[in-house]
N, C-alpha and C. Protein backbone atom coordinates (compact mmCIF):
# COMPACT_ATOMS: atom_id res chain seq x y z
N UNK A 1 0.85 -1.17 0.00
CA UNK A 1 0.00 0.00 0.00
C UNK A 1 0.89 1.23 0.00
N UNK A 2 0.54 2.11 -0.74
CA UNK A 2 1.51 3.54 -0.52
C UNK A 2 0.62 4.10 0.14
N UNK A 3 1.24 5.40 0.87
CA UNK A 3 0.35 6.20 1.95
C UNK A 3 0.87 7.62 0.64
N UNK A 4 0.46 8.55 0.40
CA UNK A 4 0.55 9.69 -0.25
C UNK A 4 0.52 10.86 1.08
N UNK A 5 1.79 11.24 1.17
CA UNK A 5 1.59 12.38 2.33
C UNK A 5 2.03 13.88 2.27
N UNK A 6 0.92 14.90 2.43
CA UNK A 6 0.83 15.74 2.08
C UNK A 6 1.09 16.82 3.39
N UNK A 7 0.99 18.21 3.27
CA UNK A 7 0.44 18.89 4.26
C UNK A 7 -1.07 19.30 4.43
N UNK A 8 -2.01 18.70 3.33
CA UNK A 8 -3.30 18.77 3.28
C UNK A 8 -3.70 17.35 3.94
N UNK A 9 -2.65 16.49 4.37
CA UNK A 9 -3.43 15.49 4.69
C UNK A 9 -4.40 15.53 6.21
N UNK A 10 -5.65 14.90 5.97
CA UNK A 10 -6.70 15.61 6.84
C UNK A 10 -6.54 14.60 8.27
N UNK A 11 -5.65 14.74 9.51
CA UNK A 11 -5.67 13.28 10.19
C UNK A 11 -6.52 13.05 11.13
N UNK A 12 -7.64 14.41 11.32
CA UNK A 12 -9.00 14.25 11.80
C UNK A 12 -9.89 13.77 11.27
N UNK A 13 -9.74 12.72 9.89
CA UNK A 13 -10.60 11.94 9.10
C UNK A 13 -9.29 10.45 9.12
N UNK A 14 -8.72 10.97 9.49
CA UNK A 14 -7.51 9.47 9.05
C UNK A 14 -7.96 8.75 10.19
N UNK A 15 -6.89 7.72 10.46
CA UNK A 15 -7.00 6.09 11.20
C UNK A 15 -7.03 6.95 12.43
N UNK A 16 -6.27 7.93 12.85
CA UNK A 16 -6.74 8.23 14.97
C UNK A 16 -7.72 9.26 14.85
N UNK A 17 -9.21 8.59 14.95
CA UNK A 17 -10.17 9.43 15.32
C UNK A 17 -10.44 9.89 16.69
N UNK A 18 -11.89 10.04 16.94
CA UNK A 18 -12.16 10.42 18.40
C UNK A 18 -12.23 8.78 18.93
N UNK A 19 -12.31 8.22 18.12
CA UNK A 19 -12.14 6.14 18.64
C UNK A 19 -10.31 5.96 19.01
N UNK A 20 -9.84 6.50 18.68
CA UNK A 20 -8.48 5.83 18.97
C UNK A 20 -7.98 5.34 17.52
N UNK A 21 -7.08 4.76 17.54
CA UNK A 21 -6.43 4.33 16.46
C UNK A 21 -6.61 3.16 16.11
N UNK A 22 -7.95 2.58 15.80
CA UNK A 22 -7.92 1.16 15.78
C UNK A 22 -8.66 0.49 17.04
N UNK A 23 -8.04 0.61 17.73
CA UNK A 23 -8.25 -0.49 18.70
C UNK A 23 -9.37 0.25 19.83
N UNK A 24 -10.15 1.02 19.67
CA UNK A 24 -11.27 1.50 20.68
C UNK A 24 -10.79 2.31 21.79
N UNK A 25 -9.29 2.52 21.72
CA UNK A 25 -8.88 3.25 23.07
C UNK A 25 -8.64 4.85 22.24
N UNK A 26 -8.78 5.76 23.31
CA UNK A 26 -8.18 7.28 22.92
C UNK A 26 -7.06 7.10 21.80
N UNK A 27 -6.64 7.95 21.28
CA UNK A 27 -5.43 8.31 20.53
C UNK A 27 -3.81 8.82 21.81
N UNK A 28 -2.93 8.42 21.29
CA UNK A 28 -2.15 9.24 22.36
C UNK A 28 -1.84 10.58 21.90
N UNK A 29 -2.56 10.82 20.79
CA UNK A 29 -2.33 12.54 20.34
C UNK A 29 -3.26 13.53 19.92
N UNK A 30 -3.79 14.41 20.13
CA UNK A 30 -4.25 14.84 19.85
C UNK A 30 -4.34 15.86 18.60
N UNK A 31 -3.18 15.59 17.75
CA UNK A 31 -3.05 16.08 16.34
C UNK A 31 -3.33 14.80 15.35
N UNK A 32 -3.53 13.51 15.62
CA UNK A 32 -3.75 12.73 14.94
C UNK A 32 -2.43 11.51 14.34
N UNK A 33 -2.28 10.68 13.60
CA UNK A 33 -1.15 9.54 13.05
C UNK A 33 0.00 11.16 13.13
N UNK A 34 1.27 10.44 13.41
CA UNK A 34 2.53 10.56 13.23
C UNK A 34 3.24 9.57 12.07
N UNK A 35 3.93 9.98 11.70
CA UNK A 35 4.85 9.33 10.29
C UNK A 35 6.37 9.41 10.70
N UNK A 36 6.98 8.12 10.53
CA UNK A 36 7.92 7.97 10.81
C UNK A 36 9.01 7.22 9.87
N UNK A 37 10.15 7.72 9.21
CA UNK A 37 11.07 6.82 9.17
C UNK A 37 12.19 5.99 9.72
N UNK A 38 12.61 5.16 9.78
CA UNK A 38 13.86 4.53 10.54
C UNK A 38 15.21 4.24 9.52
N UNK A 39 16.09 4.52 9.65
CA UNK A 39 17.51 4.36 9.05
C UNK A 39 17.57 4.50 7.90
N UNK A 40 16.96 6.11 7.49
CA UNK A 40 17.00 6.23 6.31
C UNK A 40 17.97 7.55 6.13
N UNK A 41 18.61 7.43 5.21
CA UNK A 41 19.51 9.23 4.83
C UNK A 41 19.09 9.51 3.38
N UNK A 42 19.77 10.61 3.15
CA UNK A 42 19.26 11.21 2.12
C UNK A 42 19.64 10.96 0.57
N UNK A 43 20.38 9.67 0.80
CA UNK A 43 20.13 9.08 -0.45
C UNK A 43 18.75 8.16 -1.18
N UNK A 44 18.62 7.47 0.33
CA UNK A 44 16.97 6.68 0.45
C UNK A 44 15.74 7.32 0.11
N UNK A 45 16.10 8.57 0.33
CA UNK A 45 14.69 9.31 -0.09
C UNK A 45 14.24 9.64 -1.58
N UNK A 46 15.41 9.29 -2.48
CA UNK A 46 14.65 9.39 -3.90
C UNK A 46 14.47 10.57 -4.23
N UNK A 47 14.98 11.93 -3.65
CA UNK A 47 14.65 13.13 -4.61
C UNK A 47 14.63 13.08 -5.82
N UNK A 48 13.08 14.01 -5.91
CA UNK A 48 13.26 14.58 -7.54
C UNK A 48 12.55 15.83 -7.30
N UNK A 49 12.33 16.47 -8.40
CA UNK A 49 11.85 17.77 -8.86
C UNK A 49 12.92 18.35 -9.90
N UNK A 50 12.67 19.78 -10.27
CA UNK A 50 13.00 20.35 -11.25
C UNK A 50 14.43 20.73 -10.56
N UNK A 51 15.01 20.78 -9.34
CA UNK A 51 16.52 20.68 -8.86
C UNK A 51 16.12 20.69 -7.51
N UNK A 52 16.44 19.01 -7.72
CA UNK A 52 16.41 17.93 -6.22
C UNK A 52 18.02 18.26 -5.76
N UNK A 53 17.64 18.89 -4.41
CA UNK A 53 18.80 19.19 -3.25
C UNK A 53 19.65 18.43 -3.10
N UNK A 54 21.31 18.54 -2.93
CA UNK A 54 22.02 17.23 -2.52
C UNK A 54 22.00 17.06 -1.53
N UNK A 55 21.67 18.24 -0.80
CA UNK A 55 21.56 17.36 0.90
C UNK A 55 20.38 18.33 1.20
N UNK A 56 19.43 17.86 2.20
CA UNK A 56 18.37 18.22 3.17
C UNK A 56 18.65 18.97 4.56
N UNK A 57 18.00 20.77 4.52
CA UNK A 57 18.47 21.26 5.29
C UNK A 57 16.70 21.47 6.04
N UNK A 58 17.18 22.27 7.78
CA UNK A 58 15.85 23.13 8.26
C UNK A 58 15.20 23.55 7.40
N UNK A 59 13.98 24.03 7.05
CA UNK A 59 13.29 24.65 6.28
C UNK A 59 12.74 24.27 4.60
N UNK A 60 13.33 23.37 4.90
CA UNK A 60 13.06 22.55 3.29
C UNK A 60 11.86 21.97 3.27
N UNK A 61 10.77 22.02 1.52
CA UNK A 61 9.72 21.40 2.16
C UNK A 61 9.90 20.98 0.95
N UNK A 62 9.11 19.46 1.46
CA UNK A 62 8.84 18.25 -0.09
C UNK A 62 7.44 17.81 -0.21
N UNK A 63 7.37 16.49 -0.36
CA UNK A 63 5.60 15.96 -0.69
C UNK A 63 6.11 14.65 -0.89
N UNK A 64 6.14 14.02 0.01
CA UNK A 64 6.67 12.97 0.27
C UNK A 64 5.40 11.93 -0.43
N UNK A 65 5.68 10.61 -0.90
CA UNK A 65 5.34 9.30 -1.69
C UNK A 65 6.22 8.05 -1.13
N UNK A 66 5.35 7.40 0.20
CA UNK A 66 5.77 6.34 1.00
C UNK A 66 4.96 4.91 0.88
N UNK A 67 6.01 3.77 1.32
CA UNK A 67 5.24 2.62 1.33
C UNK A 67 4.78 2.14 3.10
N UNK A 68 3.81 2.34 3.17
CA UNK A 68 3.73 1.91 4.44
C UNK A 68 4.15 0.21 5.18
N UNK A 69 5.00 0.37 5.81
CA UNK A 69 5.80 -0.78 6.66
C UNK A 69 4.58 -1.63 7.47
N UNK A 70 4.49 -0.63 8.40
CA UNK A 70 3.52 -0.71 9.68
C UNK A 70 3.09 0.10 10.41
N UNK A 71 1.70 -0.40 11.11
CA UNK A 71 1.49 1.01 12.01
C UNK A 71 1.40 0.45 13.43
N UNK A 72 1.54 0.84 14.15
CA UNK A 72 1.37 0.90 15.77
C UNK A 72 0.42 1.74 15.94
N UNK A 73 -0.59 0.77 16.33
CA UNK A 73 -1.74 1.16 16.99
C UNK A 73 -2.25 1.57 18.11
N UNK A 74 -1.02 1.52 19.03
CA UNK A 74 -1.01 2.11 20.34
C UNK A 74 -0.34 3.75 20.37
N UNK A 75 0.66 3.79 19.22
CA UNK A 75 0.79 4.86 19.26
C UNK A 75 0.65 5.98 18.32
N UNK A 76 -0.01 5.38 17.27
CA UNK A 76 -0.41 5.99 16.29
C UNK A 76 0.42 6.36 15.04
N UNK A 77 1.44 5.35 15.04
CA UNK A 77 2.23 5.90 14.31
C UNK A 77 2.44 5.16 12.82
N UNK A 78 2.69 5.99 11.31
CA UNK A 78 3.09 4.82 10.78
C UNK A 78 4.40 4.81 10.41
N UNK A 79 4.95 3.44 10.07
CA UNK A 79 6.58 3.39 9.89
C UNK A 79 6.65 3.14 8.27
N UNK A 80 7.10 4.05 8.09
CA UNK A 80 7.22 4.44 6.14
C UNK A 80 8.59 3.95 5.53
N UNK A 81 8.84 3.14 4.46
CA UNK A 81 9.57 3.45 3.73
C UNK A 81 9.48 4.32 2.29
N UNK A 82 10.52 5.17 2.11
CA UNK A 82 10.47 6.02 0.98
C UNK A 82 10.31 5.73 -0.19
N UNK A 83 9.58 6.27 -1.05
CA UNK A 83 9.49 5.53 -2.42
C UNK A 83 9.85 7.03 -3.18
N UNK A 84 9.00 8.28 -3.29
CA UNK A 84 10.18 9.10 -3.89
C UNK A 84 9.79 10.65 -2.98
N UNK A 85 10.57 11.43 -2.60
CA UNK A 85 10.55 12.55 -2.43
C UNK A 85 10.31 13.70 -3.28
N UNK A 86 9.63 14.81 -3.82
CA UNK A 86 9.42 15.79 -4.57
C UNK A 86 9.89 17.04 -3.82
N UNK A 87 11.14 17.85 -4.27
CA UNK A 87 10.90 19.21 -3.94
C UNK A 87 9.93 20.37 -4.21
N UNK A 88 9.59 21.06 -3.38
CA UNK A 88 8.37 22.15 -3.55
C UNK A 88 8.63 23.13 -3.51
């Protein structure tokens, strides 16, 4: 499954509602799923766009295109691998 993640993405309609994440209990957040990668650098991320950065600084923004790993349902989180990065 790819997850498509945006800054429009809405996570007061996503998987942690006012039900919790799944499993009938609260959410532990009150902004909704967290996204996470693990042991990835900035070659893993696949930049592109019209001039993809060689390295990733503060203030940089993309539009990330992930495969979802897994989610933890206790904490709302999902664990992404990268499929491609877009600069914006």
């Amino acid at each position: 499954m790819l997850a498509k993640l945006s800054r429009n993405f809405d996570s007061s309609r996503g998987v942690c509602d006012s039900r919790g994440c799944g499993t009938g209990r609260r959410p532990q957040t009150a902004d909704g799923p967290n996204f996470k990668y693990e042991e990835v650098n900035t070659g893993n991320l696949h930049l592109t766009g019209k001039q993809p950065p060689a390295t990733v600084a503060v203030g940089d923004t993309f539009r990330f295109v992930a495969e979802v790993i897994e989610f933890n349902t206790v904490q709302c989180v999902f664990r992404l691998a990268p499929v491609s990065t877009e600069t914006r």
